[in-house]
Protein backbone atom coordinates (compact mmCIF):
# COMPACT_ATOMS: atom_id res chain seq x y z
CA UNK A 1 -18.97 79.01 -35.19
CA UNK A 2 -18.92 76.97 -32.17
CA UNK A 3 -17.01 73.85 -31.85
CA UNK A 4 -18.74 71.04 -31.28
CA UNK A 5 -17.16 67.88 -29.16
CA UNK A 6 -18.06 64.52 -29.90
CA UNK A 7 -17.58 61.84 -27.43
CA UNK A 8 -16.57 58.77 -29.58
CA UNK A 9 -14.57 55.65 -29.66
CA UNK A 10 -18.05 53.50 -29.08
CA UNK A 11 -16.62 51.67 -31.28
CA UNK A 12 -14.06 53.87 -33.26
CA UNK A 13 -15.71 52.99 -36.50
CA UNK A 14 -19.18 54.20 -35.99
CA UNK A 15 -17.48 57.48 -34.31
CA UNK A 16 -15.31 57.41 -37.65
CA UNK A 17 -18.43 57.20 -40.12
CA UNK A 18 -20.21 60.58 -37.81
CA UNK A 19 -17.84 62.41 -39.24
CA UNK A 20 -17.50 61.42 -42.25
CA UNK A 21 -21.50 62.13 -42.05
CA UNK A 22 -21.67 65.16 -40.17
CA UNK A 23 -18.96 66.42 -43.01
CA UNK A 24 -21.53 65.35 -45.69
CA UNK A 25 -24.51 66.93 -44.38
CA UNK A 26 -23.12 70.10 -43.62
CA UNK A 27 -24.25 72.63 -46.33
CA UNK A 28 -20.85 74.05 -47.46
CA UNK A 29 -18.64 75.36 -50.16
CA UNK A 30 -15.02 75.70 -48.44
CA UNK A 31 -13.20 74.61 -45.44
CA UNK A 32 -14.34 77.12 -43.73
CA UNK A 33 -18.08 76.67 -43.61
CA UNK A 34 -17.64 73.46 -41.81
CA UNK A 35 -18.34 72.79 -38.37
CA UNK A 36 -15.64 73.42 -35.70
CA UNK A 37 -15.26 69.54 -34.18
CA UNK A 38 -13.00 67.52 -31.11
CA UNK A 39 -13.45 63.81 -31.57
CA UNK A 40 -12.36 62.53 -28.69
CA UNK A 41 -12.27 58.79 -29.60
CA UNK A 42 -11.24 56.18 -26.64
CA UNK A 43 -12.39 52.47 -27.21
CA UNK A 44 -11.27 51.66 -23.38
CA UNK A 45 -14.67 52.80 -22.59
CA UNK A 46 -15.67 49.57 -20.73
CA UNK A 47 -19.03 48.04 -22.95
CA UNK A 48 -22.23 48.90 -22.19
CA UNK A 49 -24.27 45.97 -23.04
CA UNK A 50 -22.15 43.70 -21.03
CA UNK A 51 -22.56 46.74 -18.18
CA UNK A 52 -26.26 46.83 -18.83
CA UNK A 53 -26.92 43.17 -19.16
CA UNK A 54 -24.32 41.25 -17.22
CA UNK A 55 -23.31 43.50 -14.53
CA UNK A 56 -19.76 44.41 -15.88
CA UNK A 57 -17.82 47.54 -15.54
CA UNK A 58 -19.52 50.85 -15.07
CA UNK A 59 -18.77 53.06 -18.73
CA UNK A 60 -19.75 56.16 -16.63
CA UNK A 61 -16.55 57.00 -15.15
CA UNK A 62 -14.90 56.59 -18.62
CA UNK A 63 -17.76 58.79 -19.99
CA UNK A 64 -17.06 61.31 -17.97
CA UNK A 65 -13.28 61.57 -18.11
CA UNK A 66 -14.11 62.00 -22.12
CA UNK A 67 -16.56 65.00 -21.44
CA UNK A 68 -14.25 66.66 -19.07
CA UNK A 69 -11.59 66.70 -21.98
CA UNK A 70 -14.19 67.94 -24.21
CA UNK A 71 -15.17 70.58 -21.65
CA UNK A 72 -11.51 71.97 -21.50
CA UNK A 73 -11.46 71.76 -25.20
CA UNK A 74 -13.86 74.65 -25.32
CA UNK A 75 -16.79 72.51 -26.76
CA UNK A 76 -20.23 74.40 -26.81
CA UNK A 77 -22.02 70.79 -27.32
CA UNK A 78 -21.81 67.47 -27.06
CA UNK A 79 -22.99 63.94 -29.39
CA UNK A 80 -22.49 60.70 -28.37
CA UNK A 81 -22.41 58.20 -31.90
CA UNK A 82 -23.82 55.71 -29.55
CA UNK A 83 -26.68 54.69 -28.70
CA UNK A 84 -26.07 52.32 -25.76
CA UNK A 85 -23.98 54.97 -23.94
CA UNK A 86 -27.47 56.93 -23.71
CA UNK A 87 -28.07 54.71 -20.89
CA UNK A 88 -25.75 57.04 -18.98
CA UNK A 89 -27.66 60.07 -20.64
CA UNK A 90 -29.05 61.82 -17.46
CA UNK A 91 -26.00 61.14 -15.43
CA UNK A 92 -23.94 62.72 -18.07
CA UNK A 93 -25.86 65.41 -18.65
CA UNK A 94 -26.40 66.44 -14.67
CA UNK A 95 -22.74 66.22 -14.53
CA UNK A 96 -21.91 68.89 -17.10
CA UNK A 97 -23.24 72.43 -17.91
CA UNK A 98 -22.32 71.64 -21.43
CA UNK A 99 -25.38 70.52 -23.59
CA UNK A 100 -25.93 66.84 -24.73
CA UNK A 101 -27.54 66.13 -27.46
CA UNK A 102 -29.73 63.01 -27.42
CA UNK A 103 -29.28 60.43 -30.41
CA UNK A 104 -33.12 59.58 -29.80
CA UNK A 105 -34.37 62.77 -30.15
CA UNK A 106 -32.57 63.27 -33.56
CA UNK A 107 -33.93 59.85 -34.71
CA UNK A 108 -37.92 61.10 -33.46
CA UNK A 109 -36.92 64.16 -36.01
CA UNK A 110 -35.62 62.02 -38.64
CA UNK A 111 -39.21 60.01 -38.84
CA UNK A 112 -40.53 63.57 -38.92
CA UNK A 113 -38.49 64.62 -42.21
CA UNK A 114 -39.04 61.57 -43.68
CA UNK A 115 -42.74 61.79 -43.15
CA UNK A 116 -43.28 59.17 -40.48
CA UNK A 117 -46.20 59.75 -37.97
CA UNK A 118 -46.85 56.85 -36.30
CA UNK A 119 -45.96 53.20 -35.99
CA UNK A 120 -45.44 50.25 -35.46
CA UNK A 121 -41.30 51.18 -35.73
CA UNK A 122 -38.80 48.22 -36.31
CA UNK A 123 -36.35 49.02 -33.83
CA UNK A 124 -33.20 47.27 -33.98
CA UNK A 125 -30.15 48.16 -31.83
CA UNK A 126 -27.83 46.18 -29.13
CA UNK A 127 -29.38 44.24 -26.65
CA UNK A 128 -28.14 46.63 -23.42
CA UNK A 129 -30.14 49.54 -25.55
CA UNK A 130 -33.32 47.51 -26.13
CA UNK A 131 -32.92 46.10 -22.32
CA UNK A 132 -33.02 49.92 -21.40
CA UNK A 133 -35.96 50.37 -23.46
CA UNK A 134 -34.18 53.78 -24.69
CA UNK A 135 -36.12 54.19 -28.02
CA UNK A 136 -39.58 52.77 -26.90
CA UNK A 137 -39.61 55.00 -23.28
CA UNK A 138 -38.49 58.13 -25.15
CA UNK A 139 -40.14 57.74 -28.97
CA UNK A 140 -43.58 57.32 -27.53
CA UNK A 141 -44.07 55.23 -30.56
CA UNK A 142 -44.88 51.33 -31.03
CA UNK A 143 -41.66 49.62 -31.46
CA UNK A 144 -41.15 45.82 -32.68
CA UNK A 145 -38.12 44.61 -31.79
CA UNK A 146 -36.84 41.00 -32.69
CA UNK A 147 -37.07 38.24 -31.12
CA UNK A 148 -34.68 37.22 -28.39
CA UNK A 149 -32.95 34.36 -30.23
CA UNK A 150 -32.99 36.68 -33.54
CA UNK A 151 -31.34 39.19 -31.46
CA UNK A 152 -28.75 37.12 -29.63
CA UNK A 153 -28.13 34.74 -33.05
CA UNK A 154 -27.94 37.44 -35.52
CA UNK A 155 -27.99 41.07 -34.24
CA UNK A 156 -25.11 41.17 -31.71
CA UNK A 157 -23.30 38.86 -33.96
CA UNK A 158 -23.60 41.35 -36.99
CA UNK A 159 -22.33 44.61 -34.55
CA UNK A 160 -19.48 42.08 -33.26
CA UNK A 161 -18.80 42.24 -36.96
CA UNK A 162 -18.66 45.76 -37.75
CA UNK A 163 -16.47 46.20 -34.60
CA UNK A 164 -13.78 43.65 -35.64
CA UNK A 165 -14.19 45.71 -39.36
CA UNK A 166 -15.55 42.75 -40.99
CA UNK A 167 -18.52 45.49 -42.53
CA UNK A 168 -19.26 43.52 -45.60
CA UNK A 169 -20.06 40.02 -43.14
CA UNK A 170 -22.30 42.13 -41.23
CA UNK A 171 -25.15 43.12 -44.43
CA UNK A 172 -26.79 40.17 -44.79
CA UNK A 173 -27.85 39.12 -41.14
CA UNK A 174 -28.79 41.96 -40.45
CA UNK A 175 -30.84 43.01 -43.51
CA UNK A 176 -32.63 39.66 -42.73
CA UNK A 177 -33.85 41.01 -39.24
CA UNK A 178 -34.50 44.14 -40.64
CA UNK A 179 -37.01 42.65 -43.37
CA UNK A 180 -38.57 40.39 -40.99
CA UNK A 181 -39.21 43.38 -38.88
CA UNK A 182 -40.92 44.89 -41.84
CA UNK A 183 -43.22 41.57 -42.52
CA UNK A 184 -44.19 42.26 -38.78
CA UNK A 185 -45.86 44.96 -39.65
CA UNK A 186 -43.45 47.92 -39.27
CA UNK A 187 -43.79 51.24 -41.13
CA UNK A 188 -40.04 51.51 -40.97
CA UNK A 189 -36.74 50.26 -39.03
CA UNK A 190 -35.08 52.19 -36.79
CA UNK A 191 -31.08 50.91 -36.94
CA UNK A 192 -30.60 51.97 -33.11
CA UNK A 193 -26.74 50.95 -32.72
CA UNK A 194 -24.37 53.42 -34.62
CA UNK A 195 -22.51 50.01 -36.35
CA UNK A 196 -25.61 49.27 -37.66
CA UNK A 197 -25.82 51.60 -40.46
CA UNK A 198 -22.38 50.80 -41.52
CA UNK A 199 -23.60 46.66 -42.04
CA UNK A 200 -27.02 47.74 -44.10
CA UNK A 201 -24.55 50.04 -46.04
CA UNK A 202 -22.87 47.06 -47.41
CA UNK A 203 -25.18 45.80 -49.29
CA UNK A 204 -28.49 46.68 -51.59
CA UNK A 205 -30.61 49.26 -50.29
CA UNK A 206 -33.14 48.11 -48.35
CA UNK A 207 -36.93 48.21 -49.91
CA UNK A 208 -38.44 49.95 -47.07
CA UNK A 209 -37.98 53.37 -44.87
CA UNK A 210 -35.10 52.73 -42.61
CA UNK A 211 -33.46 55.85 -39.86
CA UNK A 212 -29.65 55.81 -39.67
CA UNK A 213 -29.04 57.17 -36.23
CA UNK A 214 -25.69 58.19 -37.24
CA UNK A 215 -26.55 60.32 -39.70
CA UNK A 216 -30.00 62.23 -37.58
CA UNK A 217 -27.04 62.72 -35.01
CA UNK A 218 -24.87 64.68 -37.52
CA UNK A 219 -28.02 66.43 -38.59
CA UNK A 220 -29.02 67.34 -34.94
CA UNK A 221 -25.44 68.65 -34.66
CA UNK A 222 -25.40 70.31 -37.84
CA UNK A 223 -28.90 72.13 -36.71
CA UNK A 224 -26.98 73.17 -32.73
CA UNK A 225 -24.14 74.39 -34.70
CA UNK A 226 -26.08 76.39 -37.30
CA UNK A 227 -27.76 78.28 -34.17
């Protein structure tokens, strides 16, 4: 089977609970039916919101020096478990033959297994990726997003949560956003930042459809691996 690289440590958490995922998912009976996997995990990858959003240091260079490792690893693929870096998607990709696998393309096929068509989608993710407009340019569906004080005053606060491993702290903010994207109208919420799963995880199920990104990733992998 080939081995699959994942280019992680954005933050090491979210890259943490992919595998964990991807090991779930994967149809298997023994060791050996797993997938073949390199995590290569560095959280010096400058941040990408603050890049995106306030002109700070350039992630790309950091990017890359992770897919060159994975490269010389002998990966036949790459994921990225997050969704910000896709910023950096087409640079990446033009500057390896390897292929990339994009996180918004495996959370268009998770609408389609769970039976969404259409929209509006609640879309929910870091500011840098809404600023980028990643999921509504590439979805080609009607996104809501939240409002900009919601976003600033409870979003990013949540994700600065899940990175600092305060998980639990994280649930109820952003379960609040998410249900007030639902009384907006939406026909479900896209969590678009890979800590975002992990906070909605930490508390009651939400009432309402809702994609984890992290897990359509390690499904899209799961389906590259399986040929």
């Amino acid at each position: 089977m080939k081995m699959l690289g994942v280019l992680g440590g954005m933050g090491p958490l979210a890259s943490a609970e992919f595998m964990r995922q991807l090991t779930l998912l994967t149809p298997a009976e023994r060791d050996q039916d797993h997938i073949p996997t390199i995590l290569w995990s560095d959280p010096r990858v400058p941040d990408r919101t603050e890049a995106r959003v306030h002109g700070g240091e350039d992630p790309l260079p950091a990017l890359m020096r992770g897919i060159r490792g994975l490269e010389a690893a002998g990966c036949g693929a790459i994921v990225i478990p997050c969704n910000t870096a896709h910023g950096w998607y087409d640079a990446m990709q033009a500057g390896t033959s390897l292929p990339i696998l994009h996180i918004v393309d495996a959370a268009a096929e998770e609408l389609r297994r769970q039976g969404i068509a259409g929209g509006p989608i609640g879309l929910m993710g870091t500011t840098g990726t809404l600023d980028m407009r990643l999921y509504q340019e590439r979805l080609g569906i009607e996104c809501l997003t939240p409002d900009p004080d919601v976003q600033e005053g409870q979003v990013m606060p949540a994700v600065g949560l899940v990175k600092a491993n305060r998980v639990a702290d994280a649930y109820a903010p952003l379960a609040e956003v998410a249900r007030g994207l639902r009384r907006r109208g939406a026909v479900a919420v896209m969590l678009g930042c890979t800590e975002i799963p992990l906070g909605v995880a930490a508390g009651p199920a939400l009432e309402f459809p809702v994609v984890d990104t992290v897990a359509a990733l390690a499904r899209a992998a799961i389906g590259w691996a399986r040929g």
